[in-house]
N, C-alpha and C. Protein backbone atom coordinates (compact mmCIF):
# COMPACT_ATOMS: atom_id res chain seq x y z
N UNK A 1 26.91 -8.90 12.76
CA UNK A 1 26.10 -9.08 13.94
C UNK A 1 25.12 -10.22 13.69
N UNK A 2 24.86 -11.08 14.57
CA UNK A 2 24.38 -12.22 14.28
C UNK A 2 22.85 -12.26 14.53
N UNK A 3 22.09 -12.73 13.27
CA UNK A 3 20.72 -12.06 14.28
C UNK A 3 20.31 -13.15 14.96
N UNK A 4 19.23 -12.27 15.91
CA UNK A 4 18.21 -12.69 16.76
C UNK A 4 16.97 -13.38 16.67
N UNK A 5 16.87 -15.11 17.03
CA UNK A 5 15.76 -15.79 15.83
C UNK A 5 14.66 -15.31 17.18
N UNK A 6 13.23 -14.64 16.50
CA UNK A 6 12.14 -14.51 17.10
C UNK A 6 11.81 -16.09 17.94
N UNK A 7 11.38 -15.68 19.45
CA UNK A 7 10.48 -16.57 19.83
C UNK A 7 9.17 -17.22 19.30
N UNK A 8 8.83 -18.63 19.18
CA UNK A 8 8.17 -19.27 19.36
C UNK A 8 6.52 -18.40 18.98
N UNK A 9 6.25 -17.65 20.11
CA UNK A 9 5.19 -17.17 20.39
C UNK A 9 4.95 -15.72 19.52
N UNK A 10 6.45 -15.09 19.22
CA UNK A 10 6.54 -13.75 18.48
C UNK A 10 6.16 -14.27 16.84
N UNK A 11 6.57 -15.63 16.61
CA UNK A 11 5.83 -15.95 15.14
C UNK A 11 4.70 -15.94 15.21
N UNK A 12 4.05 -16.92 16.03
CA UNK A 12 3.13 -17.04 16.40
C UNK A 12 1.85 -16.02 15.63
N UNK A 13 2.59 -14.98 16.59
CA UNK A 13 1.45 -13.51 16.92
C UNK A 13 1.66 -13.23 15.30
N UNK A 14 3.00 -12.89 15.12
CA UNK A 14 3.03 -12.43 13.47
C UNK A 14 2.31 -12.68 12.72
N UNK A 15 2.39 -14.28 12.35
CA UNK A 15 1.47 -14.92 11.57
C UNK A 15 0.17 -14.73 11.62
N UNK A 16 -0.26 -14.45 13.33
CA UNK A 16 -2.29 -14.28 13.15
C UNK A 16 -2.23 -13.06 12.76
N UNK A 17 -1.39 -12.15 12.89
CA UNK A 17 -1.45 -10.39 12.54
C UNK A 17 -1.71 -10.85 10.69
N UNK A 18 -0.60 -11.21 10.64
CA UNK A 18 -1.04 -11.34 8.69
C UNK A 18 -1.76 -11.98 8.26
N UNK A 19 -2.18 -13.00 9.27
CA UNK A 19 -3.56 -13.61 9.16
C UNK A 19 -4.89 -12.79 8.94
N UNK A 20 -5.05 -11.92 9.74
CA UNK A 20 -6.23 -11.24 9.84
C UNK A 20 -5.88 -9.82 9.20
N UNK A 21 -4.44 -9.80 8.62
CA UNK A 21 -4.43 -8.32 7.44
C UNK A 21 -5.17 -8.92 6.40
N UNK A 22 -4.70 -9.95 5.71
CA UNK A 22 -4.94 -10.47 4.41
C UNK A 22 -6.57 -11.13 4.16
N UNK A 23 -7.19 -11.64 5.15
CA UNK A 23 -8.87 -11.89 5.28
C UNK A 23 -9.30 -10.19 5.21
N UNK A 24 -8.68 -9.35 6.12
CA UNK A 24 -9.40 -7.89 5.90
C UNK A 24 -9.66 -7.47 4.73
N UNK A 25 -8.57 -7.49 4.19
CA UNK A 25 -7.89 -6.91 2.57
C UNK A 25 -8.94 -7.74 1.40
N UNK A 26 -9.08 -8.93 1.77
CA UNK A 26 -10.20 -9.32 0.67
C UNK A 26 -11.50 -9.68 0.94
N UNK A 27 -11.82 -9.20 2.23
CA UNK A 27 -13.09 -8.27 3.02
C UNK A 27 -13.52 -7.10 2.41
N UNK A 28 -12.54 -6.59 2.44
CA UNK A 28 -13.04 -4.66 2.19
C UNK A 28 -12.83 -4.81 0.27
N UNK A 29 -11.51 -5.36 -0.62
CA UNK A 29 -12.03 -5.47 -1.56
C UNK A 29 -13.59 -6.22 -2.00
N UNK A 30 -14.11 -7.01 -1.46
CA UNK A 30 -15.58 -7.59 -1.94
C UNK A 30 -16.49 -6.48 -1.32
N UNK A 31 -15.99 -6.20 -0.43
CA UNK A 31 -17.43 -4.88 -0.25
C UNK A 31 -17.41 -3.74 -0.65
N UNK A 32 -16.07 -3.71 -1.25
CA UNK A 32 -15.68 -1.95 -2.20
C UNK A 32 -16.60 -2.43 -3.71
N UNK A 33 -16.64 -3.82 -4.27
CA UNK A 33 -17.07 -4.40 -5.03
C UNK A 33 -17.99 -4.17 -5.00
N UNK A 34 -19.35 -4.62 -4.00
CA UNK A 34 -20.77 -4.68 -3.88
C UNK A 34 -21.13 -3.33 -4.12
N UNK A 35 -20.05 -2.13 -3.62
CA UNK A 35 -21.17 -1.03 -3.94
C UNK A 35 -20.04 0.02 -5.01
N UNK A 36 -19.83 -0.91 -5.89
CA UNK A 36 -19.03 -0.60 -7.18
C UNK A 36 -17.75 0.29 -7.37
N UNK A 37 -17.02 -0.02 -6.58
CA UNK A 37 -15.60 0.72 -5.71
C UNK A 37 -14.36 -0.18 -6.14
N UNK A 38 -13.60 0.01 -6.51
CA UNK A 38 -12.29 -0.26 -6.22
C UNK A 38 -12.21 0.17 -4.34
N UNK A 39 -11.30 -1.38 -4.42
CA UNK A 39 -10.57 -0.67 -3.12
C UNK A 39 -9.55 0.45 -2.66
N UNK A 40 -8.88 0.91 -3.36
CA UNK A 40 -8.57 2.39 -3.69
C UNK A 40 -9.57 3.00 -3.63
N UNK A 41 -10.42 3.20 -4.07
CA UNK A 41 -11.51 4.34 -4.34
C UNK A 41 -12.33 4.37 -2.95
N UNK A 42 -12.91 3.15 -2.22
CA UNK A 42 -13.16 2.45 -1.12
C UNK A 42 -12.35 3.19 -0.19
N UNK A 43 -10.94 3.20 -0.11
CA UNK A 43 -10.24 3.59 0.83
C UNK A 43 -9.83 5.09 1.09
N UNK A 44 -9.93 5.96 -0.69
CA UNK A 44 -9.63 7.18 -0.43
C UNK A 44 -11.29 8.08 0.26
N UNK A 45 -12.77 7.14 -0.12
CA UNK A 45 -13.74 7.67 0.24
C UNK A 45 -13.93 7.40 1.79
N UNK A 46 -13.33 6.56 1.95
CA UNK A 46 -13.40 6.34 3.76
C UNK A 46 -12.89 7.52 4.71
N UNK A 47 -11.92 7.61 3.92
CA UNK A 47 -10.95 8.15 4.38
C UNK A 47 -11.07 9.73 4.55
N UNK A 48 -12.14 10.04 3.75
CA UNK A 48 -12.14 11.66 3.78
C UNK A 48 -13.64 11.39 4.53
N UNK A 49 -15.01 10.84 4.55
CA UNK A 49 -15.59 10.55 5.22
C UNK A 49 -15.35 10.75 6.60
N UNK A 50 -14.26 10.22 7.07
CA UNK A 50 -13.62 10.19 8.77
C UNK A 50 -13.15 11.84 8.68
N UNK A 51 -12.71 12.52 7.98
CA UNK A 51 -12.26 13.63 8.18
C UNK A 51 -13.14 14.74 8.51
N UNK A 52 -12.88 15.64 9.35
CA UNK A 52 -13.69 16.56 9.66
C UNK A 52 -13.95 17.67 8.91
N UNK A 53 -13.10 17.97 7.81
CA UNK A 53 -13.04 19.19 7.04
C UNK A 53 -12.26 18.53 5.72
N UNK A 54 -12.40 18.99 4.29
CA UNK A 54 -12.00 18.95 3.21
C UNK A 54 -10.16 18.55 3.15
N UNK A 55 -9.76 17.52 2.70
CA UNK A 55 -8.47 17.18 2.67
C UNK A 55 -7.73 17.44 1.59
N UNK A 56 -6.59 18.46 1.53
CA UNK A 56 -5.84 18.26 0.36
C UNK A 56 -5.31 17.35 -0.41
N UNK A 57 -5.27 17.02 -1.87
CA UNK A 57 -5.07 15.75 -2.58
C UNK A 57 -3.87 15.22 -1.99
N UNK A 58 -2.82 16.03 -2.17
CA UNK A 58 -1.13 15.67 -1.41
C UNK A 58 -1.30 15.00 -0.39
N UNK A 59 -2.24 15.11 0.92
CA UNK A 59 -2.18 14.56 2.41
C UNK A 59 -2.63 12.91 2.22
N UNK A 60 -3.92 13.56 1.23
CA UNK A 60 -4.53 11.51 0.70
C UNK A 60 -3.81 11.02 -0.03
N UNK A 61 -2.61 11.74 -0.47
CA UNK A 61 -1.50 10.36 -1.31
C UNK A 61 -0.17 10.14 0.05
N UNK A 62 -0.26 10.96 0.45
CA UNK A 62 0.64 11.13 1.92
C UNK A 62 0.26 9.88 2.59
N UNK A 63 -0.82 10.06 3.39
CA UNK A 63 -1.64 8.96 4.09
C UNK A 63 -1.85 7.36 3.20
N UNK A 64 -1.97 7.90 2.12
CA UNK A 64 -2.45 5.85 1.53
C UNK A 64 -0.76 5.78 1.34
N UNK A 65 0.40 6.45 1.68
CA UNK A 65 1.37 5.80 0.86
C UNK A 65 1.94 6.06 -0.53
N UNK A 66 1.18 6.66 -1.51
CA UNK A 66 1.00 6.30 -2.91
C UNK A 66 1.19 7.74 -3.67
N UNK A 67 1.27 7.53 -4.95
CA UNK A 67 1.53 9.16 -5.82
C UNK A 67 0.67 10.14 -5.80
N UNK A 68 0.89 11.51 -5.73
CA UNK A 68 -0.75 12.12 -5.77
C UNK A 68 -0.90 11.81 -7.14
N UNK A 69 -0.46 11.80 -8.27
CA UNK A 69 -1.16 11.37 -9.46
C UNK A 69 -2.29 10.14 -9.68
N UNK A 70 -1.82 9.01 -8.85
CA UNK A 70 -2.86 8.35 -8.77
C UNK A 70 -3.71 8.87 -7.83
N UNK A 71 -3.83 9.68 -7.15
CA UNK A 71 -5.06 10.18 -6.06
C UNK A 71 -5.91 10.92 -6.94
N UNK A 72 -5.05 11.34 -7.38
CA UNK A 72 -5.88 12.56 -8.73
C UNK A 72 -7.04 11.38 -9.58
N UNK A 73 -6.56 9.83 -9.91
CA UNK A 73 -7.54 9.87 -10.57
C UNK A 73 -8.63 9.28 -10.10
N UNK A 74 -8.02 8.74 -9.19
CA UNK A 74 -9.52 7.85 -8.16
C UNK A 74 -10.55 8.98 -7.72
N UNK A 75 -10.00 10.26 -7.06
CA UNK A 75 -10.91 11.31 -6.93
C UNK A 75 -11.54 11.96 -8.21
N UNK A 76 -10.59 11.96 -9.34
CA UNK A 76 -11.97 11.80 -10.74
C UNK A 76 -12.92 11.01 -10.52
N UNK A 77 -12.42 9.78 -10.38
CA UNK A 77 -13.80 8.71 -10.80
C UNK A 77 -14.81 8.43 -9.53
N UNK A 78 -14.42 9.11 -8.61
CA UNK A 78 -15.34 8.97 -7.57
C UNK A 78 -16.10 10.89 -7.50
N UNK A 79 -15.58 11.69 -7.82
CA UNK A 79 -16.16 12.91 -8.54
C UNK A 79 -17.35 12.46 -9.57
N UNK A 80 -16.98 11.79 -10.47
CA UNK A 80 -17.71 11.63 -11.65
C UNK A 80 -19.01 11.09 -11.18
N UNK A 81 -18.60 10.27 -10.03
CA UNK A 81 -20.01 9.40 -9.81
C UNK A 81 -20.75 10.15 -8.91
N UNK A 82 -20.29 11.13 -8.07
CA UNK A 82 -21.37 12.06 -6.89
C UNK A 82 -20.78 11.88 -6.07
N UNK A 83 -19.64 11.56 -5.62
CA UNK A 83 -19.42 10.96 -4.34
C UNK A 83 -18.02 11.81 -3.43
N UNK A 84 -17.31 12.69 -4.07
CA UNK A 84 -16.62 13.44 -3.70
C UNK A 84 -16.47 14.43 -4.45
N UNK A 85 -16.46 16.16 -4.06
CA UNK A 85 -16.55 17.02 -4.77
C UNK A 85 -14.67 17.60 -4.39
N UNK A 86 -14.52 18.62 -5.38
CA UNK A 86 -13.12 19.16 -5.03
C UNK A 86 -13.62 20.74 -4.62
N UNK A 87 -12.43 21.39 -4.41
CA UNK A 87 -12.89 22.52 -3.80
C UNK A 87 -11.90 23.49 -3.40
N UNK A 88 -11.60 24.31 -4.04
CA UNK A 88 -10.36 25.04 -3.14
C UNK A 88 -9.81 25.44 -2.52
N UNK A 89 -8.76 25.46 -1.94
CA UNK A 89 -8.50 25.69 -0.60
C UNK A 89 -8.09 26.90 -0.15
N UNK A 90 -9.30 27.71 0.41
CA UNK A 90 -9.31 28.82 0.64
C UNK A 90 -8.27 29.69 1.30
N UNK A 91 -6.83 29.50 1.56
CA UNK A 91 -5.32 29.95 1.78
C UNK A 91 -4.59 29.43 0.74
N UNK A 92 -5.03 29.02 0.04
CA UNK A 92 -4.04 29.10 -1.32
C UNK A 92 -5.17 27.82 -2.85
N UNK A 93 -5.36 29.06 -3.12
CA UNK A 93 -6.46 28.58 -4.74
C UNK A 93 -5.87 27.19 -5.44
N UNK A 94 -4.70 27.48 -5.52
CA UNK A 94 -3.92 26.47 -6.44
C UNK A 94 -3.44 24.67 -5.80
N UNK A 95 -4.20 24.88 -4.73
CA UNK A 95 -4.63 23.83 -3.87
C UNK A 95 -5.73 23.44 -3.97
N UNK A 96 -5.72 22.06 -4.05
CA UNK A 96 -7.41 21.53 -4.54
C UNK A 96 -7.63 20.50 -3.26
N UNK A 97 -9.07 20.48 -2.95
CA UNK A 97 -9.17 19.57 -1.33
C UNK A 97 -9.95 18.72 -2.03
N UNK A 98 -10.37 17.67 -1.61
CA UNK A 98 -11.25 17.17 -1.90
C UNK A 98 -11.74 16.64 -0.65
N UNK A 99 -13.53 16.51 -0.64
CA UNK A 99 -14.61 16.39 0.17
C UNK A 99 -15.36 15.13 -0.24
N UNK A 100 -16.10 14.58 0.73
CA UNK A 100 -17.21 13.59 0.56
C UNK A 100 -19.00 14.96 0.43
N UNK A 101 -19.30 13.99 -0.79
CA UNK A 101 -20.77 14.67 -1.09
C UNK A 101 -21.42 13.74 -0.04
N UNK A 102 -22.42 14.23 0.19
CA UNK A 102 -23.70 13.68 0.92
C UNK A 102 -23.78 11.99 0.58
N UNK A 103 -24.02 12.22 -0.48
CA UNK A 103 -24.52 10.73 -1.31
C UNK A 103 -22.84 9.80 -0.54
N UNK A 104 -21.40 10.45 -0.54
CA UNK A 104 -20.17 10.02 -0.55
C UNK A 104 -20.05 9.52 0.81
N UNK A 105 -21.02 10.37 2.05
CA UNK A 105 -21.01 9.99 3.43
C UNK A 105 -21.46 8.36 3.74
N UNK A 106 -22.90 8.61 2.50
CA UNK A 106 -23.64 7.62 2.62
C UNK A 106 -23.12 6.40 2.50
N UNK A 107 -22.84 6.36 1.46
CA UNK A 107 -21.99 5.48 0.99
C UNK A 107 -20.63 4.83 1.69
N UNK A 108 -19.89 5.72 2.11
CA UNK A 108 -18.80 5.13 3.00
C UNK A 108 -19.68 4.30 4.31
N UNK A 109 -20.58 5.13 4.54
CA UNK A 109 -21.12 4.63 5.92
C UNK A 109 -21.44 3.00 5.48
N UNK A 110 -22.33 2.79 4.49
CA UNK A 110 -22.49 1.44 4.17
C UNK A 110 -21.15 0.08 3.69
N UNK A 111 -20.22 1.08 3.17
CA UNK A 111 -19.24 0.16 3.30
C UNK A 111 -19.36 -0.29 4.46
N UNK A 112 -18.73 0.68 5.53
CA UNK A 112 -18.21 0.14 6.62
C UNK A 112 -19.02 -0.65 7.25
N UNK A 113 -20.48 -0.91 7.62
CA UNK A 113 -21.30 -1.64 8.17
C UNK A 113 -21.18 -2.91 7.11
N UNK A 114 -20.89 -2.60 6.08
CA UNK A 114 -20.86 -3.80 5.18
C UNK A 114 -19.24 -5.16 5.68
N UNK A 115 -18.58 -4.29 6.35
CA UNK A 115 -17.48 -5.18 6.74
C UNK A 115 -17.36 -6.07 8.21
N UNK A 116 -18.03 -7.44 7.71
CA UNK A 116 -18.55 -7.85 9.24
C UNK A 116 -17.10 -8.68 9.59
N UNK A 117 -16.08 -9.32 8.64
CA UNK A 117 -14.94 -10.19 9.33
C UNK A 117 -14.79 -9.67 10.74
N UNK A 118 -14.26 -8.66 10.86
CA UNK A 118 -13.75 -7.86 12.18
C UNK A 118 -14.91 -7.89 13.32
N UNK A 119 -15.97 -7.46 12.81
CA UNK A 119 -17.32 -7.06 13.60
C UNK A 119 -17.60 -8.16 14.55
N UNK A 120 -17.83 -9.07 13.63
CA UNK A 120 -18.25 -10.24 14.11
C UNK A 120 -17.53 -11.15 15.40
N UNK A 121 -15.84 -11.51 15.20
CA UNK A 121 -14.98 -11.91 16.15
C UNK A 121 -15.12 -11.07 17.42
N UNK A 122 -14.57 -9.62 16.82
CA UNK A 122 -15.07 -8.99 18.08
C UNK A 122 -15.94 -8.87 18.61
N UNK A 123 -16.97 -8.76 18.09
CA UNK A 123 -18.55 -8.69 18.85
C UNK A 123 -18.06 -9.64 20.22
N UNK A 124 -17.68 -10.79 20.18
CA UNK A 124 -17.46 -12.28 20.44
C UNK A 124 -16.35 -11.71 21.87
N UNK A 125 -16.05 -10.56 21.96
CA UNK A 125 -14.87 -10.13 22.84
C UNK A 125 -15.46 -9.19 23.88
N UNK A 126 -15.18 -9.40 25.33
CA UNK A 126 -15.90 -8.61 26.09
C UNK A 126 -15.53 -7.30 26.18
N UNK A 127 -16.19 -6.35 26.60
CA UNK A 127 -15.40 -4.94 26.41
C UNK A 127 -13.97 -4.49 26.71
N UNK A 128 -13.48 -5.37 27.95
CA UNK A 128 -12.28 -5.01 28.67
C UNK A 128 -11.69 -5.37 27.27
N UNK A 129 -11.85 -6.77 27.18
CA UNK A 129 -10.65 -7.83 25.88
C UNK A 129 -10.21 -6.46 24.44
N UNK A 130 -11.65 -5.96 24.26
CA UNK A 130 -12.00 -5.00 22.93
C UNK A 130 -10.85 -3.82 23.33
N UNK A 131 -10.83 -3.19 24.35
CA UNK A 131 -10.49 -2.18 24.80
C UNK A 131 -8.83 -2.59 25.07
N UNK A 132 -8.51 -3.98 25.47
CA UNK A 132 -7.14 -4.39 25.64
C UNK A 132 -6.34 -4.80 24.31
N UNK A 133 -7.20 -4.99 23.71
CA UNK A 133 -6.51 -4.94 22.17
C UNK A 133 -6.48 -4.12 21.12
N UNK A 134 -7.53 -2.97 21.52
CA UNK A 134 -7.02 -1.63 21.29
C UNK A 134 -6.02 -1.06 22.08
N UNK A 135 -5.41 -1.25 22.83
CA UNK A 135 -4.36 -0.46 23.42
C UNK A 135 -3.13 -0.92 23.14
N UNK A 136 -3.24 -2.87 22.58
CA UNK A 136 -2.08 -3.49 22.26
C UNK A 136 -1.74 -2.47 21.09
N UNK A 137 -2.86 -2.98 19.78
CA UNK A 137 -2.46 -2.46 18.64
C UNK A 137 -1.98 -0.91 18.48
N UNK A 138 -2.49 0.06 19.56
CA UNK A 138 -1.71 1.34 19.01
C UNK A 138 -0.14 1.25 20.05
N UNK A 139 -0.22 0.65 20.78
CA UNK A 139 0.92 0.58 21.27
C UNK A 139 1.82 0.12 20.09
N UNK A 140 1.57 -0.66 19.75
CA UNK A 140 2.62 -1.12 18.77
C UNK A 140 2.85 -1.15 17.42
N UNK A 141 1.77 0.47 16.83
CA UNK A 141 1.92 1.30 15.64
C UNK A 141 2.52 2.33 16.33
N UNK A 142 3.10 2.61 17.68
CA UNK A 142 3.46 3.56 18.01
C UNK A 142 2.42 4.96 18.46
């Protein structure tokens, strides 16, 4: 079957999409930096931060993609420092969740204000535009 060469305009878009993955990506690594994070560590503390209740280790290697063995150790070293506690999961013991501590809220919260690439362009976008390119992008994560 012979393929189908993308339009003109479908590169186009591609290219600013990986354009603005790869400025993100060494956005959020320099500000996982400033407040002494791996971006892994950055991303698994965000990430339970946004959550409403304690997440099992399995779901945060589920969600980043990645082994729970490596989840296991980033939640050590972010344990070690105050910033996420573990905790068991009260329908089955032998399940371990892990939580953001107080200090872990804090902290995520300042990442994220710390990440202006995004902030900034958009700021620059009127609400409809903000709101129309939120609807592109989940449209087309499905």
């Amino acid at each position: 079957m012979p393929s189908r060469r993308a339009d003109p305009l479908t590169l186009e878009v591609v290219e600013l999409i990986g354009d603005v993955v790869a400025r993100y990506h060494v956005e959020y690594e320099q500000a996982a930096g400033r407040h002494q994070l791996t971006g892994a560590q950055a991303k698994v503390l965000t990430m339970l931060s946004l959550e409403p209740t304690p997440m099992p280790m399995r779901k945060i290697a589920q969600k980043l993609r990645c082994e729970p063995s490596n989840i296991t150790g980033i939640v050590d070293r972010l344990e070690t420092r105050g910033l996420v506690e573990r905790l068991p999961d009260p329908a089955d013991r032998r399940v371990k969740l892990a939580a953001p501590t107080e200090e872990g809220l804090q902290t995520a919260d300042r990442l994220r204000e710390s990440l202006d690439f995004a902030r900034e362009p958009l700021g620059g976008l009127s609400t409809a535009e903000r709101t129309a390119l939120r609807d592109l992008l989940r449209r087309m994560l499905g």
